[in-house]
Structure formats: structure tokens, C-alpha cells
C-alpha atoms as a PDB file:
ATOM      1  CA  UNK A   1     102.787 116.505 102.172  1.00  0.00           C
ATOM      2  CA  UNK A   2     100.494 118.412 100.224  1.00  0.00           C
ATOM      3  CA  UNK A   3     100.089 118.146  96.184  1.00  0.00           C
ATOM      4  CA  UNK A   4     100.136 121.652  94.351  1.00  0.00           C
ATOM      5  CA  UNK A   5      99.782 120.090  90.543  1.00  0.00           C
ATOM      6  CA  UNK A   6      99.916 117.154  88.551  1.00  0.00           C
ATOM      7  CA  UNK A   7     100.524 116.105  85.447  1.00  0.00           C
ATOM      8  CA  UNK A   8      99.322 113.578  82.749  1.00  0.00           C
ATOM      9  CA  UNK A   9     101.236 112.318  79.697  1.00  0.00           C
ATOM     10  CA  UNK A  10      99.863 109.920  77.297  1.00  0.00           C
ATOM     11  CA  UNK A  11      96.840 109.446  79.200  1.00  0.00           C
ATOM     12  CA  UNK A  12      93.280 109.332  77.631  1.00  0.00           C
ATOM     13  CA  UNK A  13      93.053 111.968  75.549  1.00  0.00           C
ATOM     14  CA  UNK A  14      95.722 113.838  76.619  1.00  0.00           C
ATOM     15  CA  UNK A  15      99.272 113.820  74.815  1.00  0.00           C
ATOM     16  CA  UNK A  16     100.741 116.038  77.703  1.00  0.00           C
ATOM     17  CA  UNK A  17      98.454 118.483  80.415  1.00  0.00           C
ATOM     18  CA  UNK A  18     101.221 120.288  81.239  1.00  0.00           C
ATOM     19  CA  UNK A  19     100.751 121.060  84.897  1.00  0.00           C
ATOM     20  CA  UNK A  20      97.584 121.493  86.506  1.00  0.00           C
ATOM     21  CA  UNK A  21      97.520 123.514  89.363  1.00  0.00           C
ATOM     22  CA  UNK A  22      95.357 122.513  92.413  1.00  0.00           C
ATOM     23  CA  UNK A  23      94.666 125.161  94.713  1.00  0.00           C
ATOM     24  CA  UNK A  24      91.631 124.307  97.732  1.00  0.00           C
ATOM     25  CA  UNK A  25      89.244 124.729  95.495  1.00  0.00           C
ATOM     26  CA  UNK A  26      89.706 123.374  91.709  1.00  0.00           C
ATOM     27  CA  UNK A  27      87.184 123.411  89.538  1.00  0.00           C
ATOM     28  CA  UNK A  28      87.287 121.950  85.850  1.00  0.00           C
ATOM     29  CA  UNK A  29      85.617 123.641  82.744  1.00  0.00           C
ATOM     30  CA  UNK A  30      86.064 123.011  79.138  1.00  0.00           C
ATOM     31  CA  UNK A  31      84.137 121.696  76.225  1.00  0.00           C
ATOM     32  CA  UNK A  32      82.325 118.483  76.295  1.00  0.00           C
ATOM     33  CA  UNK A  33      85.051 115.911  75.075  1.00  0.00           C
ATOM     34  CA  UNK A  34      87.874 117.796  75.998  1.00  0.00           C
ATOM     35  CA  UNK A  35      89.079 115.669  78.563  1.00  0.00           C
ATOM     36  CA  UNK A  36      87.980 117.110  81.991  1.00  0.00           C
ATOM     37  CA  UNK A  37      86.897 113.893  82.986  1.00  0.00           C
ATOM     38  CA  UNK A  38      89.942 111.337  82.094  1.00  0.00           C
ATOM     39  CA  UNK A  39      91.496 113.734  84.369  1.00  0.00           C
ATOM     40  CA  UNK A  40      89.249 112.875  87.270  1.00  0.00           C
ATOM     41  CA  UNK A  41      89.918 109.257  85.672  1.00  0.00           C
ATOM     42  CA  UNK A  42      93.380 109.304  86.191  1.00  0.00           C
ATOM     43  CA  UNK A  43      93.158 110.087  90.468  1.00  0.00           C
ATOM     44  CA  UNK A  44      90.710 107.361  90.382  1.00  0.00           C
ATOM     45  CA  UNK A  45      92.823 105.049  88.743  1.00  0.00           C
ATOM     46  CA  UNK A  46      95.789 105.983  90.887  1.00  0.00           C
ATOM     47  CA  UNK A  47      93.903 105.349  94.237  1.00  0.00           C
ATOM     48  CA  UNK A  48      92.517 102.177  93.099  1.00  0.00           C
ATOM     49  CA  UNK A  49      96.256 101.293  92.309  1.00  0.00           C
ATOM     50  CA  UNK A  50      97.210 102.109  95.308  1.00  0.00           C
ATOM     51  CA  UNK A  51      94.656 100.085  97.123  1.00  0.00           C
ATOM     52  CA  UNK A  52      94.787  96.958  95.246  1.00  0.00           C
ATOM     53  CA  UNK A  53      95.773  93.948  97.425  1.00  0.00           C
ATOM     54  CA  UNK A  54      97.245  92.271  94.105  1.00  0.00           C
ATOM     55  CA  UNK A  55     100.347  92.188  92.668  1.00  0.00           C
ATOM     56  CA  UNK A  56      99.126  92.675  88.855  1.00  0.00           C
ATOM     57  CA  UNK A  57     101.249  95.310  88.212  1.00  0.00           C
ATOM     58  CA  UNK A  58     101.623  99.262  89.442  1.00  0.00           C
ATOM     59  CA  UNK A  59      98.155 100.330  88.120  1.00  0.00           C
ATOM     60  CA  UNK A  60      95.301  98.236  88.228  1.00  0.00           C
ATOM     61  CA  UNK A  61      93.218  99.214  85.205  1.00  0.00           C
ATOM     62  CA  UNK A  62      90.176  96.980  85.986  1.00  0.00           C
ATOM     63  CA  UNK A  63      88.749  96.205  90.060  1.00  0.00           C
ATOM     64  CA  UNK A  64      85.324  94.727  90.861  1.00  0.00           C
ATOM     65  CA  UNK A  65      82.923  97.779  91.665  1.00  0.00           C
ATOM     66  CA  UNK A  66      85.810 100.308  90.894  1.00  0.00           C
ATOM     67  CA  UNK A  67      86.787 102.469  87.759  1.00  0.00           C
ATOM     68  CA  UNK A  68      86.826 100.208  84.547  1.00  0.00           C
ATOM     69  CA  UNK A  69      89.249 101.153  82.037  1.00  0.00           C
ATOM     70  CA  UNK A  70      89.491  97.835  80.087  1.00  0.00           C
ATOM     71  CA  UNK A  71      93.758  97.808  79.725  1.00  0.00           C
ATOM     72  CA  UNK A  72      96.579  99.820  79.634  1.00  0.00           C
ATOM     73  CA  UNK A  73      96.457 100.382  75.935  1.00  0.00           C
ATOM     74  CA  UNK A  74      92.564 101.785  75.849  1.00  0.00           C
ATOM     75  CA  UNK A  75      93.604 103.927  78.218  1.00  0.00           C
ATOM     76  CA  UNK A  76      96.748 105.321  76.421  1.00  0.00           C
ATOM     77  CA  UNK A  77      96.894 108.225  74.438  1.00  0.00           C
ATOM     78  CA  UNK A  78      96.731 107.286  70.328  1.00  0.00           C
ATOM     79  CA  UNK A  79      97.934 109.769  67.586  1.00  0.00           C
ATOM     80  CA  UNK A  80      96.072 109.049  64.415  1.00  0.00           C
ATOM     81  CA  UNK A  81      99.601 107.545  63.247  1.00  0.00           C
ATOM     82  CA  UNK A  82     100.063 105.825  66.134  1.00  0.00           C
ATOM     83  CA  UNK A  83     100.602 101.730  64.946  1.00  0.00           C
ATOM     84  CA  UNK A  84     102.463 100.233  67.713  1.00  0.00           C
ATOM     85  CA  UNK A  85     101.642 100.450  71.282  1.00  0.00           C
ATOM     86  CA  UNK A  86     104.663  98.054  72.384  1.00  0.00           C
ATOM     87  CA  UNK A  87     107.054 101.473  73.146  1.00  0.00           C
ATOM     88  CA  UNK A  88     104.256 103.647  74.580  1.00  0.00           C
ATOM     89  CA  UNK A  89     104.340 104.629  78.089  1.00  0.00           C
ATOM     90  CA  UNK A  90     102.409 106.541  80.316  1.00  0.00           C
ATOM     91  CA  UNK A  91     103.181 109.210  83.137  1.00  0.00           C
ATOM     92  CA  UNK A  92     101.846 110.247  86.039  1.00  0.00           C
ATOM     93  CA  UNK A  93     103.681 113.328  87.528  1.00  0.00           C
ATOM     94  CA  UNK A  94     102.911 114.895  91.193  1.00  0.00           C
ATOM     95  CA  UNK A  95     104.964 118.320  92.060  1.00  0.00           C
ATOM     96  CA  UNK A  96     104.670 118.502  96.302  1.00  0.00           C
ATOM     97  CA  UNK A  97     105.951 120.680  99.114  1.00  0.00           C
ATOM     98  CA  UNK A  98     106.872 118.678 102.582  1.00  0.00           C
ATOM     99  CA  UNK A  99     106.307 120.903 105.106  1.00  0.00           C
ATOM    100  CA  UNK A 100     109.010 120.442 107.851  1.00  0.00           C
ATOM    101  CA  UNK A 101     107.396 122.754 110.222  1.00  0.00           C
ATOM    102  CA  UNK A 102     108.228 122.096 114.043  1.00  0.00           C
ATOM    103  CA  UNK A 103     105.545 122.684 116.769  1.00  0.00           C
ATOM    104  CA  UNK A 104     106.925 124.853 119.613  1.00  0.00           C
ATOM    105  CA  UNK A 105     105.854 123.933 123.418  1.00  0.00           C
ATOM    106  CA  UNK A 106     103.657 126.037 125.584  1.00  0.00           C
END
């Protein structure tokens, strides 16, 4: 299976990336502060996730020598009129091709 983009809403500083193509080589610019970063964030939260021996929940927001992002709601996305973080969610969003490709015999 190979990922061709992903997507990030209500993550960091990001309301919604739209989707962000990866291609062999991907290479992030942009202002300082304007989020390349939290992206790289976000894969390194998802593998720790996906790692984790624990069954605190599907992502795993703090792990000894491992990306620290304190909780779910410092790491959620906050509009300045944002009060109440009880109905927030977060999304993580992978678009893939499966390659079903048989070998042939020689």
C-alpha cells in the first residue's frame, strides 16, 4: 500500500490542510510559524500511536523519550472563539492506492 496524501483537520495550527500530496521526494517550505512542523508532528504522533503497547486510547499524546504533546486538547486546533473543547475532534485522513499487481513465472 503506498500513501499519495494526507490530511490534517483540527490539528495544531491547522483548521483543515486540505490534502497534501506526497510524491518520493516532499519537501516542506513556508514561513516560520506556519505550521510545517506540526505536520511532521502529526506522522510522529501517529507512529508512536501505533507503537504504544498501552491501551490509553488511539493516540498516545505523551511516551517516555518520544514526541511530547502534553494532551489532546494542546494539541487541537483553537479559533480565537473557541470556549469549549468537549465537542472538538480531530482527523487524521490517509488517501492510498493497493496495488494488486500479480508476479508472472519465468
Amino acid at each position: 500500500m503506498d500513501v499519495e496524501a494526507i490530511r490534517l483537520i483540527n490539528f495544531m495550527a491547522f483548521e483543515d490542510t486540505g490534502w497534501i500530496e506526497l510524491k518520493p521526494i516532499t519537501l516542506l517550505f513556508g514561513h516560520n510559524s506556519s505550521g510545517k512542523s506540526a505536520i511532521l508532528r502529526a506522522l510522529r504522533l501517529l507512529k508512536q500511536s501505533l507503537k504504544a503497547d498501552s491501551n490509553n486510547g488511539p493516540l498516545i499524546f505523551l511516551a517516555r523519550n518520544q514526541l511530547d504533546l502534553g494532551a489532546f486538547q494542546s494539541a487541537l486546533h483553537r479559533k480565537p472563539d473557541d470556549k469549549n473543547d468537549t465537542e472538538r475532534f480531530m482527523v487524521f485522513c490517509f488517501r492510498c492506492t493497493l496495488s494488486m499487481q500479480k508476479e508472472e513465472a519465468v
